[in-house]
N, C-alpha and C. Protein backbone atom coordinates (compact mmCIF):
# COMPACT_ATOMS: atom_id res chain seq x y z
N UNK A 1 -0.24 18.38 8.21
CA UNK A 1 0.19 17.02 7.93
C UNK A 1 0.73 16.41 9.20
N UNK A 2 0.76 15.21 9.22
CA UNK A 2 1.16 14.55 10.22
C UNK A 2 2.26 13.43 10.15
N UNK A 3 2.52 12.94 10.33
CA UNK A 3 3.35 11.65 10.77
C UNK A 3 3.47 10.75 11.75
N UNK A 4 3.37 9.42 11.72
CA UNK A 4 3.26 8.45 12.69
C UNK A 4 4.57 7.52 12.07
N UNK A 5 4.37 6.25 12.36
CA UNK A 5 6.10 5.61 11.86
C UNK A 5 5.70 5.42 10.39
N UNK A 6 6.88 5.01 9.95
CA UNK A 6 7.28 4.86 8.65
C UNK A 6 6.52 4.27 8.08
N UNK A 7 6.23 4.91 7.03
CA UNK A 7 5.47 3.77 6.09
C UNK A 7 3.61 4.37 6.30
N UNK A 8 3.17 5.21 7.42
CA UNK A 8 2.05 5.92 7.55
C UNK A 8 2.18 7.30 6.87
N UNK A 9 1.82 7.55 6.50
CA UNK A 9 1.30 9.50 5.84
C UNK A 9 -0.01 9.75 6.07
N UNK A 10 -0.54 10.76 6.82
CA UNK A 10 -1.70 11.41 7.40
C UNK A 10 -1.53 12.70 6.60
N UNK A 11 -3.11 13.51 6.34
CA UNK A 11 -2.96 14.45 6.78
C UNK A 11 -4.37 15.36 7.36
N UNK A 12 -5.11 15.96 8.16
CA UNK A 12 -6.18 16.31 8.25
C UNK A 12 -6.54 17.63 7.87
N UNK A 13 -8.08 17.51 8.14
CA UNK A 13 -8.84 18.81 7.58
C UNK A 13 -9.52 19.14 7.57
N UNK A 14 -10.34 20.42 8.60
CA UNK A 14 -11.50 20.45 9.05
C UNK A 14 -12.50 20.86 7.91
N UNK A 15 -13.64 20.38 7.66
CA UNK A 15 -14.44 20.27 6.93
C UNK A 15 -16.00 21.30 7.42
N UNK A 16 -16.47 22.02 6.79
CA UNK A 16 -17.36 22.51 7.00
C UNK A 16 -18.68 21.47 6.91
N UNK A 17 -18.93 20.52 7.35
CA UNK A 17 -20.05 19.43 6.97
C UNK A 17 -20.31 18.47 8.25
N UNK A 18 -21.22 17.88 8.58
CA UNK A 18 -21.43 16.49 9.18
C UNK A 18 -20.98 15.50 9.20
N UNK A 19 -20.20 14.87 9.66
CA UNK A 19 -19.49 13.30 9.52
C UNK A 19 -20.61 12.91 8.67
N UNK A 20 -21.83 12.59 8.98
CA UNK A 20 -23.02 11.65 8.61
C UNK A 20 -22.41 12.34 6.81
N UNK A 21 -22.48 13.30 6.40
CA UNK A 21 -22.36 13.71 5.52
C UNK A 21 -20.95 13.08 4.34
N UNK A 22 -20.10 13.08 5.23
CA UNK A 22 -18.75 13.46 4.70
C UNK A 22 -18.68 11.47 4.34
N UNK A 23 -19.26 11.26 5.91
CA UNK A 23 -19.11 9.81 5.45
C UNK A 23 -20.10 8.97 4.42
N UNK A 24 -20.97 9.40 4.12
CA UNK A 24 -21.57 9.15 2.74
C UNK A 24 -21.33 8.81 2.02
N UNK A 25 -20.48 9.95 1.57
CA UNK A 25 -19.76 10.19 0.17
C UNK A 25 -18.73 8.95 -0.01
N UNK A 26 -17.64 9.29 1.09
CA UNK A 26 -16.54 7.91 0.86
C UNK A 26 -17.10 6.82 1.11
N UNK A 27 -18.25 5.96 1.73
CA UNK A 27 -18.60 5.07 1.34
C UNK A 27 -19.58 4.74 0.06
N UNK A 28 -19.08 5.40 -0.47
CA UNK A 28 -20.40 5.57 -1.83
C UNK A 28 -19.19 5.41 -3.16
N UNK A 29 -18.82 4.66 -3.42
CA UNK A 29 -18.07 4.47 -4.86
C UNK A 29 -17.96 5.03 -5.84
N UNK A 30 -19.19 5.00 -6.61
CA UNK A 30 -19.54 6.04 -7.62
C UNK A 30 -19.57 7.48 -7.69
N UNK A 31 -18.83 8.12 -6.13
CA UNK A 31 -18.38 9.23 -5.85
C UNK A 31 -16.99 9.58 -5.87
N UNK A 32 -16.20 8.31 -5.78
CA UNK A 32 -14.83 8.74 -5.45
C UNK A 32 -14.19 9.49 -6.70
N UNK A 33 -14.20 9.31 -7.87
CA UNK A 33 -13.99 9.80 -8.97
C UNK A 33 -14.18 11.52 -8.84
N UNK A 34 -14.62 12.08 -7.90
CA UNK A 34 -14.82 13.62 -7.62
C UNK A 34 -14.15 13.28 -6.71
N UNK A 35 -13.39 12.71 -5.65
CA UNK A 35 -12.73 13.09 -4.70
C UNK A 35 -11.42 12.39 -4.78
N UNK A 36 -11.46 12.64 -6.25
CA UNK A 36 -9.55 11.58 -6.25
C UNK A 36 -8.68 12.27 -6.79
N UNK A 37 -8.04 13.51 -5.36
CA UNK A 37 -6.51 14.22 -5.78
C UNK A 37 -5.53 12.64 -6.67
N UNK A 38 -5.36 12.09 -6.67
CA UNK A 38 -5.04 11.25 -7.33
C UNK A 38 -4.63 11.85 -8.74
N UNK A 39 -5.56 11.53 -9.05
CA UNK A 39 -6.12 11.68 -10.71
C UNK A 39 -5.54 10.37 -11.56
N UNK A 40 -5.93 9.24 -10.73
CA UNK A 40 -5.52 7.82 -11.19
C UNK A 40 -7.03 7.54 -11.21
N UNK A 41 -7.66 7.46 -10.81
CA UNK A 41 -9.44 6.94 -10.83
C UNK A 41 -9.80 7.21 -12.19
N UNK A 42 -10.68 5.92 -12.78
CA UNK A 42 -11.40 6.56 -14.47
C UNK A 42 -12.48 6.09 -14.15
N UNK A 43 -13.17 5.63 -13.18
CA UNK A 43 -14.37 4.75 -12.85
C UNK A 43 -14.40 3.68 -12.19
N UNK A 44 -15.90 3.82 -11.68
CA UNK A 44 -16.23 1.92 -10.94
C UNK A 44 -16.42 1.32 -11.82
N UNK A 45 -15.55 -0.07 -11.71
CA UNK A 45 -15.96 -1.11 -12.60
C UNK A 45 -17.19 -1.99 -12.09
N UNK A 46 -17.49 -1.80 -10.59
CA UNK A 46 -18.07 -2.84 -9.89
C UNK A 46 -18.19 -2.18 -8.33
N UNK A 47 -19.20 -2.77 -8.00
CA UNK A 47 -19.69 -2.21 -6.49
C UNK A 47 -20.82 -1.41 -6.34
N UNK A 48 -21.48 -1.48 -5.43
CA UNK A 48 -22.73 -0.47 -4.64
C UNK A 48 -21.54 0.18 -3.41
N UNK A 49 -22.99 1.15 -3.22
CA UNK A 49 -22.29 1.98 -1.55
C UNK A 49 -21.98 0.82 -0.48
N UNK A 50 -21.13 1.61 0.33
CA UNK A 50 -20.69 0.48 0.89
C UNK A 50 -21.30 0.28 2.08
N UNK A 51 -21.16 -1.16 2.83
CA UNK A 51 -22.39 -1.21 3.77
C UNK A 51 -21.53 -1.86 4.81
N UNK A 52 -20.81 -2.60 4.44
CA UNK A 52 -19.57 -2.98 5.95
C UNK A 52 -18.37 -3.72 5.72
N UNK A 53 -18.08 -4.09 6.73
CA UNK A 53 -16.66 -5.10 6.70
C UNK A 53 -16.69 -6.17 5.72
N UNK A 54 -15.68 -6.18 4.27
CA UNK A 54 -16.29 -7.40 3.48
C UNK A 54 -16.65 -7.37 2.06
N UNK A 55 -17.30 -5.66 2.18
CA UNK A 55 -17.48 -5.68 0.76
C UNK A 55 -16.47 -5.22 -0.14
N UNK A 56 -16.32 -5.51 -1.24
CA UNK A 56 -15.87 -5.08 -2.26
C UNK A 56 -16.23 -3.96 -3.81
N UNK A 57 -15.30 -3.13 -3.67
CA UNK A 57 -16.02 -1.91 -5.04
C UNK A 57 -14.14 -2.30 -5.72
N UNK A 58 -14.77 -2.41 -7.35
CA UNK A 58 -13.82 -2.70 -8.18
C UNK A 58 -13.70 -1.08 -8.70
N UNK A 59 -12.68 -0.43 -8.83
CA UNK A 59 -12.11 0.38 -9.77
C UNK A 59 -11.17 0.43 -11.05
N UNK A 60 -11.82 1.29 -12.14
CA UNK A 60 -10.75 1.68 -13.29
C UNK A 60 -9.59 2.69 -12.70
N UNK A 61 -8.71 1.91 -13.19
CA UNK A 61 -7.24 3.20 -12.59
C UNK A 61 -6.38 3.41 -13.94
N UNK A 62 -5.72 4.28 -13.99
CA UNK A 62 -4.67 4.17 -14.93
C UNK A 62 -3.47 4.68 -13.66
N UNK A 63 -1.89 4.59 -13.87
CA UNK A 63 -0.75 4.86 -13.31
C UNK A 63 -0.08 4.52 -14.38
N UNK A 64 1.24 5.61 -14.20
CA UNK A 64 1.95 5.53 -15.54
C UNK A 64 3.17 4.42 -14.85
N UNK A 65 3.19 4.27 -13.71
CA UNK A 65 4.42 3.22 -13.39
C UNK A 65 4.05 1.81 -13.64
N UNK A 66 3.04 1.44 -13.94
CA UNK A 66 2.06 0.08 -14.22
C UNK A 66 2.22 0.38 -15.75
N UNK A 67 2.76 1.15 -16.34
CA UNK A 67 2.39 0.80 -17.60
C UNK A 67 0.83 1.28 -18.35
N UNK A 68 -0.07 2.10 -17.53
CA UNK A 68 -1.12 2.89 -18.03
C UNK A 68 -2.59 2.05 -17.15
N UNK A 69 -3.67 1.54 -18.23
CA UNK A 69 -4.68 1.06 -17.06
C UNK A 69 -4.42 -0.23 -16.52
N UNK A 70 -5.13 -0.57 -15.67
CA UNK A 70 -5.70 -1.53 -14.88
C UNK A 70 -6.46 -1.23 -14.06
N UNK A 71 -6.65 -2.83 -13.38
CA UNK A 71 -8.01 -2.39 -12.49
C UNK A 71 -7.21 -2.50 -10.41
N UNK A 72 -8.43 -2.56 -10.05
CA UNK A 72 -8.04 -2.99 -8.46
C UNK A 72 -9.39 -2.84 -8.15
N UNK A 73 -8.93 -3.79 -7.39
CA UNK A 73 -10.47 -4.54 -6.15
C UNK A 73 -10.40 -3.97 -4.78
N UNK A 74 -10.81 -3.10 -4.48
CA UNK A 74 -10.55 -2.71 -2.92
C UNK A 74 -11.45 -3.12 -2.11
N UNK A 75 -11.00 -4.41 -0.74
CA UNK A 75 -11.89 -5.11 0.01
C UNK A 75 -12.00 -4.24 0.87
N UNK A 76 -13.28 -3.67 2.17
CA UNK A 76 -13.37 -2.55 2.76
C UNK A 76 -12.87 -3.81 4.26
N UNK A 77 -12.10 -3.31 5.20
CA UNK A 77 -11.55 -3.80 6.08
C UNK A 77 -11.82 -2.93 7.51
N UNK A 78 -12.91 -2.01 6.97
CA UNK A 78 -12.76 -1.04 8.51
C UNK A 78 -13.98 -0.67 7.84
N UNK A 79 -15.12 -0.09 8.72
CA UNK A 79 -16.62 0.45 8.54
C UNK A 79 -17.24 0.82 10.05
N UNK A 80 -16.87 1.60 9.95
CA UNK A 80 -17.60 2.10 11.67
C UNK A 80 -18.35 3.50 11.04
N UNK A 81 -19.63 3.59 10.86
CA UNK A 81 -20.47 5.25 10.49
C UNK A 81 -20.80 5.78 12.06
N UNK A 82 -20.21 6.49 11.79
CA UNK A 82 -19.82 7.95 10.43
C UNK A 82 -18.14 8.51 10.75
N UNK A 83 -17.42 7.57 11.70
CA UNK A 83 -15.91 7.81 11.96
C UNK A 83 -15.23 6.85 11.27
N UNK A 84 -15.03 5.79 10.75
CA UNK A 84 -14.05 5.23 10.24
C UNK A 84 -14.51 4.32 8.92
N UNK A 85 -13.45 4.29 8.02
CA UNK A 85 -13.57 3.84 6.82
C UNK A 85 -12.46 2.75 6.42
N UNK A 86 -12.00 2.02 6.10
CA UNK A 86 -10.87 1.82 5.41
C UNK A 86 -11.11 0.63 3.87
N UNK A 87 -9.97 0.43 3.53
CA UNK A 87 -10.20 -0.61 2.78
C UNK A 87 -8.74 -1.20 1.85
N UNK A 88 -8.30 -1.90 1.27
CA UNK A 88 -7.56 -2.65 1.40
C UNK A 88 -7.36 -2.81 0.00
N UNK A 89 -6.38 -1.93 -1.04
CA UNK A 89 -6.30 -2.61 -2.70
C UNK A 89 -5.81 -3.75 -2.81
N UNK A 90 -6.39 -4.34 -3.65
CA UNK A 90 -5.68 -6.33 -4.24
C UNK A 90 -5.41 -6.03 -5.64
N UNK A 91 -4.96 -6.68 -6.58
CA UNK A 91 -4.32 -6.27 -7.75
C UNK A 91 -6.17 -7.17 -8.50
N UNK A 92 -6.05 -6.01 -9.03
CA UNK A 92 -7.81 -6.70 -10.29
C UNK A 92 -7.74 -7.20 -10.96
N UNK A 93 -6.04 -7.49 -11.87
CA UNK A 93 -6.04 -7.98 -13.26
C UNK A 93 -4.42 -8.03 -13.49
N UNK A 94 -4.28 -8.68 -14.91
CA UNK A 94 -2.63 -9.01 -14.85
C UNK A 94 -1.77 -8.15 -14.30
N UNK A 95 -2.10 -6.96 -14.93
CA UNK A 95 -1.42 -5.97 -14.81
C UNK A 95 -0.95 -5.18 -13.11
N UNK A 96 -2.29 -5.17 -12.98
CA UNK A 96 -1.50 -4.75 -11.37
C UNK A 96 -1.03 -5.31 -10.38
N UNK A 97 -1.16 -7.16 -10.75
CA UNK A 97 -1.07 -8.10 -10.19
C UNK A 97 1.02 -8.41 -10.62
N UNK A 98 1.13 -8.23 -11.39
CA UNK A 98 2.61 -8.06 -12.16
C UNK A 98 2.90 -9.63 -11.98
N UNK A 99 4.14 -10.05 -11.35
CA UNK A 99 4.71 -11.18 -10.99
C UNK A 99 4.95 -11.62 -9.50
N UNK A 100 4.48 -10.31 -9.21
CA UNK A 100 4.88 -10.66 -7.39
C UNK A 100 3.59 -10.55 -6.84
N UNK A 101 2.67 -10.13 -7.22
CA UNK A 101 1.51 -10.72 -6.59
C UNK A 101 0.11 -11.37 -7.15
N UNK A 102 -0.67 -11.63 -6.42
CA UNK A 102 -1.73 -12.53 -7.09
C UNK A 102 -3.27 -11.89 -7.07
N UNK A 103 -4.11 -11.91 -8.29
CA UNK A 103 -5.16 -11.36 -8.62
C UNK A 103 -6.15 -11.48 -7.30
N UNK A 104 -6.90 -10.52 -6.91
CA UNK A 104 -7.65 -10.51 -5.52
C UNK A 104 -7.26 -10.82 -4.22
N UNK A 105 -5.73 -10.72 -4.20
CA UNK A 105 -5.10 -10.54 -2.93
C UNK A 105 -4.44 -9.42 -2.48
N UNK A 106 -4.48 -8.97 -1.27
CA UNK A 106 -4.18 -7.89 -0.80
C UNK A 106 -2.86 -7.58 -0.91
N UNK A 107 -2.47 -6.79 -1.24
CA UNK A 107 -0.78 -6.42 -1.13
C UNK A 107 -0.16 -6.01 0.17
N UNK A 108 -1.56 -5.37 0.85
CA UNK A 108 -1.26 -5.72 2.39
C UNK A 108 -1.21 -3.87 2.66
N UNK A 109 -1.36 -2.98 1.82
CA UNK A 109 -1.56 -1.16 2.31
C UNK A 109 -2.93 -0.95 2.08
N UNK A 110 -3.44 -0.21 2.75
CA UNK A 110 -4.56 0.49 3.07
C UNK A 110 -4.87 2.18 3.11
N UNK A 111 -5.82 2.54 2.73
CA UNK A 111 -6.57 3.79 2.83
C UNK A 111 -7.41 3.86 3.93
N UNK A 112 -7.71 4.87 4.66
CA UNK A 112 -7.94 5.24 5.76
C UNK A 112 -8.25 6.30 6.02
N UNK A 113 -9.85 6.61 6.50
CA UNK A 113 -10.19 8.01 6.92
C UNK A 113 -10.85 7.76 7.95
N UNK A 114 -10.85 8.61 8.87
CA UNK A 114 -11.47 8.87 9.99
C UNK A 114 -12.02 10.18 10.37
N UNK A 115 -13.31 10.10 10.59
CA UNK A 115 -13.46 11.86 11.06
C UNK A 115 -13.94 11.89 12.49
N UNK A 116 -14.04 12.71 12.51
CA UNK A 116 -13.87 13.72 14.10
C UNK A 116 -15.04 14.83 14.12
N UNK A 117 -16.50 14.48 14.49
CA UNK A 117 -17.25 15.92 14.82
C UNK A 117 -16.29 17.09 15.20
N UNK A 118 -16.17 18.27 14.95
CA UNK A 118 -15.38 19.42 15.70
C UNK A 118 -17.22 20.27 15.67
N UNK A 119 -17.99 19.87 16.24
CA UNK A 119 -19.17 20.95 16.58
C UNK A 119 -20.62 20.25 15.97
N UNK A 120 -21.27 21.33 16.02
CA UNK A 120 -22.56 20.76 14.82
C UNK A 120 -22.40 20.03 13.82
N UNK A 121 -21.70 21.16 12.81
CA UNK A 121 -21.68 21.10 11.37
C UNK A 121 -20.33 21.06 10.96
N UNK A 122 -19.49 20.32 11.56
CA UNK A 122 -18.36 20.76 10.76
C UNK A 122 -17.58 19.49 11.76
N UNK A 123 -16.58 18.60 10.25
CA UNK A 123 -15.77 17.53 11.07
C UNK A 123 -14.28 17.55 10.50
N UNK A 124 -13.14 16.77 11.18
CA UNK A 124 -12.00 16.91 11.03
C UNK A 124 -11.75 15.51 10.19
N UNK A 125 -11.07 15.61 9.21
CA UNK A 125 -11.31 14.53 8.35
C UNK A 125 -9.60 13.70 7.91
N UNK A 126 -9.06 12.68 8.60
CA UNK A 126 -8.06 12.71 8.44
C UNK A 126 -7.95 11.42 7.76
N UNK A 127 -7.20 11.64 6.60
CA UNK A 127 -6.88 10.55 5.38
C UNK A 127 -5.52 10.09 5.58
N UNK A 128 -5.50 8.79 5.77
CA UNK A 128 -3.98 7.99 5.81
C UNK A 128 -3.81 7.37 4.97
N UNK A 129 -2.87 6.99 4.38
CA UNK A 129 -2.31 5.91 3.52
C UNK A 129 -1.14 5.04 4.29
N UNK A 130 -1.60 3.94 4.53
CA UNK A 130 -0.48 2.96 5.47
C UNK A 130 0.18 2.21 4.71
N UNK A 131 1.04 1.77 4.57
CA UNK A 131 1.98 0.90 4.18
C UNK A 131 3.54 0.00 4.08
N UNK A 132 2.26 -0.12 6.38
CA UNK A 132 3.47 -0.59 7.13
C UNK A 132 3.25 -1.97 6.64
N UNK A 133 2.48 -2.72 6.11
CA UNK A 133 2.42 -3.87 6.68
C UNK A 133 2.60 -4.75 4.76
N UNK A 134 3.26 -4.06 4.11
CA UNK A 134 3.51 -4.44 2.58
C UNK A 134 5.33 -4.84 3.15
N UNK A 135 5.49 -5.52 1.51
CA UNK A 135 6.78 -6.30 1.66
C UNK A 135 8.12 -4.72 1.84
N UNK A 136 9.18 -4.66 2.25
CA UNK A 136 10.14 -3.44 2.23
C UNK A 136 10.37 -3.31 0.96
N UNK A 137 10.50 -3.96 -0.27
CA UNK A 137 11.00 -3.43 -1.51
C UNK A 137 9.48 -2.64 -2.12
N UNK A 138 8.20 -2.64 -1.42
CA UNK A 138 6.81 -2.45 -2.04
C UNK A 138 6.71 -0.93 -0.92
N UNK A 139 7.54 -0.97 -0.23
CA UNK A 139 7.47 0.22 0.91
C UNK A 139 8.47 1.18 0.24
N UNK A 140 9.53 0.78 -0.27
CA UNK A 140 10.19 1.55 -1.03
C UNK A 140 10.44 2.18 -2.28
N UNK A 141 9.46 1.59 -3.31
CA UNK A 141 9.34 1.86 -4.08
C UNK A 141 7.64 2.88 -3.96
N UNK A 142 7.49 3.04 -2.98
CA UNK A 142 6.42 3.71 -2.75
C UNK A 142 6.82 4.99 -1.61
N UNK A 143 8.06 5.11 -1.52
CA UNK A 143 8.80 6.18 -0.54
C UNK A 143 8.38 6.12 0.72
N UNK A 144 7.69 5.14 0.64
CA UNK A 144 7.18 4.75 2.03
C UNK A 144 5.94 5.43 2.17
N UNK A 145 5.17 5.64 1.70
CA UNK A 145 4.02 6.69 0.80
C UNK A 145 3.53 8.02 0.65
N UNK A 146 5.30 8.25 0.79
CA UNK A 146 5.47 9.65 0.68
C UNK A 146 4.92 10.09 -1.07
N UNK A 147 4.65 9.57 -1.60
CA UNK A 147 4.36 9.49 -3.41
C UNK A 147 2.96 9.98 -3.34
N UNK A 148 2.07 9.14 -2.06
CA UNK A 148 0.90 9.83 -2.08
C UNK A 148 0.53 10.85 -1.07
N UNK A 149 1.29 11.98 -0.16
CA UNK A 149 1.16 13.01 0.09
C UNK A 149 0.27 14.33 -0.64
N UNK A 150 1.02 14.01 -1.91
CA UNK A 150 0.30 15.15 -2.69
C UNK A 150 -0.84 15.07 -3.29
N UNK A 151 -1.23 13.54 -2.82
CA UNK A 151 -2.75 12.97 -4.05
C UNK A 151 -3.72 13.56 -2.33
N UNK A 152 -3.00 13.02 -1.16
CA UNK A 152 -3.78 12.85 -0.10
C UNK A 152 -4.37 14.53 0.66
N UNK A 153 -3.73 15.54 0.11
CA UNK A 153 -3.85 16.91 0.38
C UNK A 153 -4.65 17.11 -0.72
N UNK A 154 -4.63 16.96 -1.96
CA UNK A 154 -6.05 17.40 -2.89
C UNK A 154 -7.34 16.75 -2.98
N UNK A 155 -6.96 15.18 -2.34
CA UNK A 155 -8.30 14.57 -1.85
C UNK A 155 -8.97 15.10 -1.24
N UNK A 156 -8.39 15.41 -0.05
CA UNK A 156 -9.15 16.27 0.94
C UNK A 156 -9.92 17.42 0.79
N UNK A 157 -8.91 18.35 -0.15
CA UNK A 157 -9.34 19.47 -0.70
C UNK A 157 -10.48 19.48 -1.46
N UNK A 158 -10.90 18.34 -2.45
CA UNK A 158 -11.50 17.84 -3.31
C UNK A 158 -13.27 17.37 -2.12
N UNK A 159 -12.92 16.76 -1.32
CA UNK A 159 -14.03 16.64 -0.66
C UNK A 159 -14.06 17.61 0.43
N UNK A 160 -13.80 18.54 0.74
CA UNK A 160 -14.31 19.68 1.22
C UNK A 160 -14.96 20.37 0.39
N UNK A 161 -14.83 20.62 -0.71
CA UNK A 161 -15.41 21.35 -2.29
C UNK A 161 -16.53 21.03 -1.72
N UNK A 162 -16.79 19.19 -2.43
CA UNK A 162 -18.16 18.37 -3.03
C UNK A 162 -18.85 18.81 -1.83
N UNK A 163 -18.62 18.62 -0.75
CA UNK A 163 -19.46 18.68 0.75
C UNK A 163 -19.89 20.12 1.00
N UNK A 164 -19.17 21.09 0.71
CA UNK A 164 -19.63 22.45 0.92
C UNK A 164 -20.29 22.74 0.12
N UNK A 165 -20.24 22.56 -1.40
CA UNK A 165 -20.88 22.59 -2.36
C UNK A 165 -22.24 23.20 -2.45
């Protein structure tokens, strides 16, 4: 695991696979549901694989601090193949949208992977969750995203599986 300032959580993991490979998968939607230590994902509501800066894949989520489902729209804000990914949740519907923010706008944290060839066949795959750039009471109630540490170590784990597979 790593650490950068507050409000970032990393952690990496060398992968027995091809970037070309690894990055596939996370731009491919209808995959993440196998690679969500989470275990908040229930499905795409919306989206194809992803193709660059711009697009959008809608997801089913449930979280028990929301009160159970809703959705979210994640706009992709980073696309470089086969090293970088990112993308950007907006609230999908009343519910995740609450009172403080507004349906298809960004709340302003991001997901983030980047990999790293380490050889032929095999890349270093490091998943961030940022959430320097959200309001401080949205940083804190998110431990600064220390909450998703433990989703972001079985993700990983989870797509080393699918990829070795």
């Amino acid at each position: 695991m790593t650490d950068g300032p507050r409000g970032l959580v990393s952690e990496s993991r060398r992968i027995n696979a091809p970037a070309e490979r690894i990055f596939a998968l996370l731009a491919d939607p209808h995959r993440h549901l196998d690679l969500d230590g989470s275990q908040m994902l229930r499905g795409i509501a919306e989206g194809a694989a992803i193709t660059g800066v711009g697009d959008v894949f809608v997801m089913n989520m449930y979280f028990d601090r929301l009160g159970g489902d809703y959705v979210m729209r994640n706009h992709v804000v980073e696309f470089a193949p086969p090293r970088r990914i990112a993308w950007a949740p907006a609230p999908g519907d009343e519910r995740s949208a609450g009172d403080r923010f507004a349906i298809d706008e960004s709340v302003g944290h991001r997901w983030v992977y980047d990999l790293m060839p380490d050889g032929p066949d095999a890349t270093v795959v490091t998943e961030t969750y940022d959430c320097t750039r959200v309001p401080q009471w949205f940083q804190e109630q998110m431990e600064y995203g220390e909450v998703w540490r433990g989703a972001i170590s079985e993700t990983l784990e989870l797509l080393d599986k699918v990829c070795t597979a």
